[in-house]
Protein backbone atom coordinates (compact mmCIF):
# COMPACT_ATOMS: atom_id res chain seq x y z
CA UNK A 1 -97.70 -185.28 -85.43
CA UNK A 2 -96.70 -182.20 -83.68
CA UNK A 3 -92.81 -181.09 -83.82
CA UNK A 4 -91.09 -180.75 -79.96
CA UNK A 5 -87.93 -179.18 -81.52
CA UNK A 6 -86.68 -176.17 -80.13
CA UNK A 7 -86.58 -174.27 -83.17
CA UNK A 8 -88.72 -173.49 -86.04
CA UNK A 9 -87.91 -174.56 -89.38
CA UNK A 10 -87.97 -170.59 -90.34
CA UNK A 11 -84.92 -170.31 -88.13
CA UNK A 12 -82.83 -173.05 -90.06
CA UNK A 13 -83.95 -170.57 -93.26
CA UNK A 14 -82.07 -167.54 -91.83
CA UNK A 15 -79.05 -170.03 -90.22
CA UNK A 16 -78.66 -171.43 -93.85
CA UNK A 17 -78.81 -167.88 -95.59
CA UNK A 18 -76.02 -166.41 -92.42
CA UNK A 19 -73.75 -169.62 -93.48
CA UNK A 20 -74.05 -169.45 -96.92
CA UNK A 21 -72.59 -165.66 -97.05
CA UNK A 22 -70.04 -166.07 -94.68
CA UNK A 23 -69.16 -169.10 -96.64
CA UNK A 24 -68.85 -167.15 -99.65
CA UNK A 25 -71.87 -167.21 -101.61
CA UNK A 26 -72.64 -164.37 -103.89
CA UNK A 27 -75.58 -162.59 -102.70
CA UNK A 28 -77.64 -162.61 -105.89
CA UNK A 29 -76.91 -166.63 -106.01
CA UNK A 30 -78.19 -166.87 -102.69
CA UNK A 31 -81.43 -164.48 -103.14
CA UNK A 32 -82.63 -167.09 -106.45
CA UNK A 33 -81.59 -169.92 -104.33
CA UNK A 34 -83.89 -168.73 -101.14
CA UNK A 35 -86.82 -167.43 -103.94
CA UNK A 36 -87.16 -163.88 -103.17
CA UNK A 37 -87.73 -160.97 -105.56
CA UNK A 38 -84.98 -158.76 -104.76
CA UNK A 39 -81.43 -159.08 -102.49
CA UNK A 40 -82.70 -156.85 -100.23
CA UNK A 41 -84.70 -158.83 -98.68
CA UNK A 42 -82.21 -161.62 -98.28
CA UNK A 43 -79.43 -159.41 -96.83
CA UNK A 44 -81.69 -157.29 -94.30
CA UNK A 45 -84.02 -159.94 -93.52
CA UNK A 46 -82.47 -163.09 -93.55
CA UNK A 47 -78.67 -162.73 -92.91
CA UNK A 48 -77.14 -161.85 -89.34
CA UNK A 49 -74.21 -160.82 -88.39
CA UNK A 50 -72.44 -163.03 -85.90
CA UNK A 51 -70.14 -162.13 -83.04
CA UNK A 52 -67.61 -164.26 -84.81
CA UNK A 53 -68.00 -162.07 -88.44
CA UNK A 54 -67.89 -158.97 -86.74
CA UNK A 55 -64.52 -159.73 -85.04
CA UNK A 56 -62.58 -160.78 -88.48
CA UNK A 57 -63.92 -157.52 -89.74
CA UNK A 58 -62.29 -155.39 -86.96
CA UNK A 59 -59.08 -157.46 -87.03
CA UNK A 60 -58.72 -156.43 -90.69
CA UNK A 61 -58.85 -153.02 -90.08
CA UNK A 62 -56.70 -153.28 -87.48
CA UNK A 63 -54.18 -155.18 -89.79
CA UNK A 64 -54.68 -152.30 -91.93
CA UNK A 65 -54.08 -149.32 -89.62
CA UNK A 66 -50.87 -151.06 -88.05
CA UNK A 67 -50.03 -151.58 -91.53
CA UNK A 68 -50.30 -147.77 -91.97
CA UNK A 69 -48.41 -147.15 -89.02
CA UNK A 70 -45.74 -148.86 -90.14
CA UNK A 71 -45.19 -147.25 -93.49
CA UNK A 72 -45.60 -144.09 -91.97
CA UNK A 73 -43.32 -144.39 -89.54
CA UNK A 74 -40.94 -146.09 -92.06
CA UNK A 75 -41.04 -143.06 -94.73
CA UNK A 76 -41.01 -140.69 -92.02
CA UNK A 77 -37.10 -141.87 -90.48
CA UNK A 78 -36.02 -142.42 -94.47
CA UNK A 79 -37.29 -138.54 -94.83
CA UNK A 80 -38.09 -140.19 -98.49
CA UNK A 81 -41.02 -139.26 -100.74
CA UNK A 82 -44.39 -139.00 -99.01
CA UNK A 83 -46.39 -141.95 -97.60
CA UNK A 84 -47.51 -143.54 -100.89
CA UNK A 85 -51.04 -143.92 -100.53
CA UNK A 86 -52.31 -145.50 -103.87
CA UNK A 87 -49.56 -148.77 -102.19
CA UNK A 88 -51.89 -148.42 -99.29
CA UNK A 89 -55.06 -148.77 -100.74
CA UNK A 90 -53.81 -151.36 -103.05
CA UNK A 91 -52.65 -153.62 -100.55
CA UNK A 92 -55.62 -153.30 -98.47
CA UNK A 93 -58.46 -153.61 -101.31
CA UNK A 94 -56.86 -155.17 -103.91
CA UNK A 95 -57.73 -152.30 -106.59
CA UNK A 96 -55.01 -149.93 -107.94
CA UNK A 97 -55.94 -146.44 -107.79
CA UNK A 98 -54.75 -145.10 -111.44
CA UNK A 99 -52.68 -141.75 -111.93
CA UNK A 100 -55.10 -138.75 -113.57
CA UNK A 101 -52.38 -137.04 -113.94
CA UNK A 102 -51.78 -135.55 -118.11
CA UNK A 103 -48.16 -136.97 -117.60
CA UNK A 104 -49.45 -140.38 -118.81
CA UNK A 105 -51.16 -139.19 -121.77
CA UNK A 106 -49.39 -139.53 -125.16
């Protein structure tokens, strides 16, 4: 019996591997799951980017440079202490960028 589909069963392979990252799936979960030797091949060869990924993306940034703005401008009319960047990154990445300074040491 010969298949009239539209699509190739290959295709629902990369669909499934797209979805499954954008759903939140770890890539090294999703590289054992699709049976190939290393994530590399999974992320360049099977997942795509889609319109809809690519927009979220941007709209973070841009969440993040008005959020910039805004402090900025804030600290600038206070004429307080400079903009504090280690808040900055924080709030946009989630990590905490430590002091090196010797004034912590005991």
């Amino acid at each position: 019996m010969v298949c009239r589909c539209k699509f190739l069963m290959h295709v629902l392979r990369h669909t499934m591997a797209t979805r499954c990252i954008e759903g939140g799936m770890r890539p090294k979960t999703l590289q054992v799951i699709l049976g190939h030797a290393n994530v590399g091949i999974t992320m360049n060869l099977y997942v795509d980017v889609t319109e809809e990924e690519k927009f979220k993306e941007v709209e973070k940034i841009e969440s993040a440079l008005k959020l910039c703005s805004d402090l900025c401008s804030k600290k600038y009319r206070e004429r307080q202490k400079p903009f504090p960047y280690r808040d900055f990154w924080a709030g946009i990445t989630g990590y905490e960028i430590r002091n090196r300074g010797s004034s912590e040491r005991g």
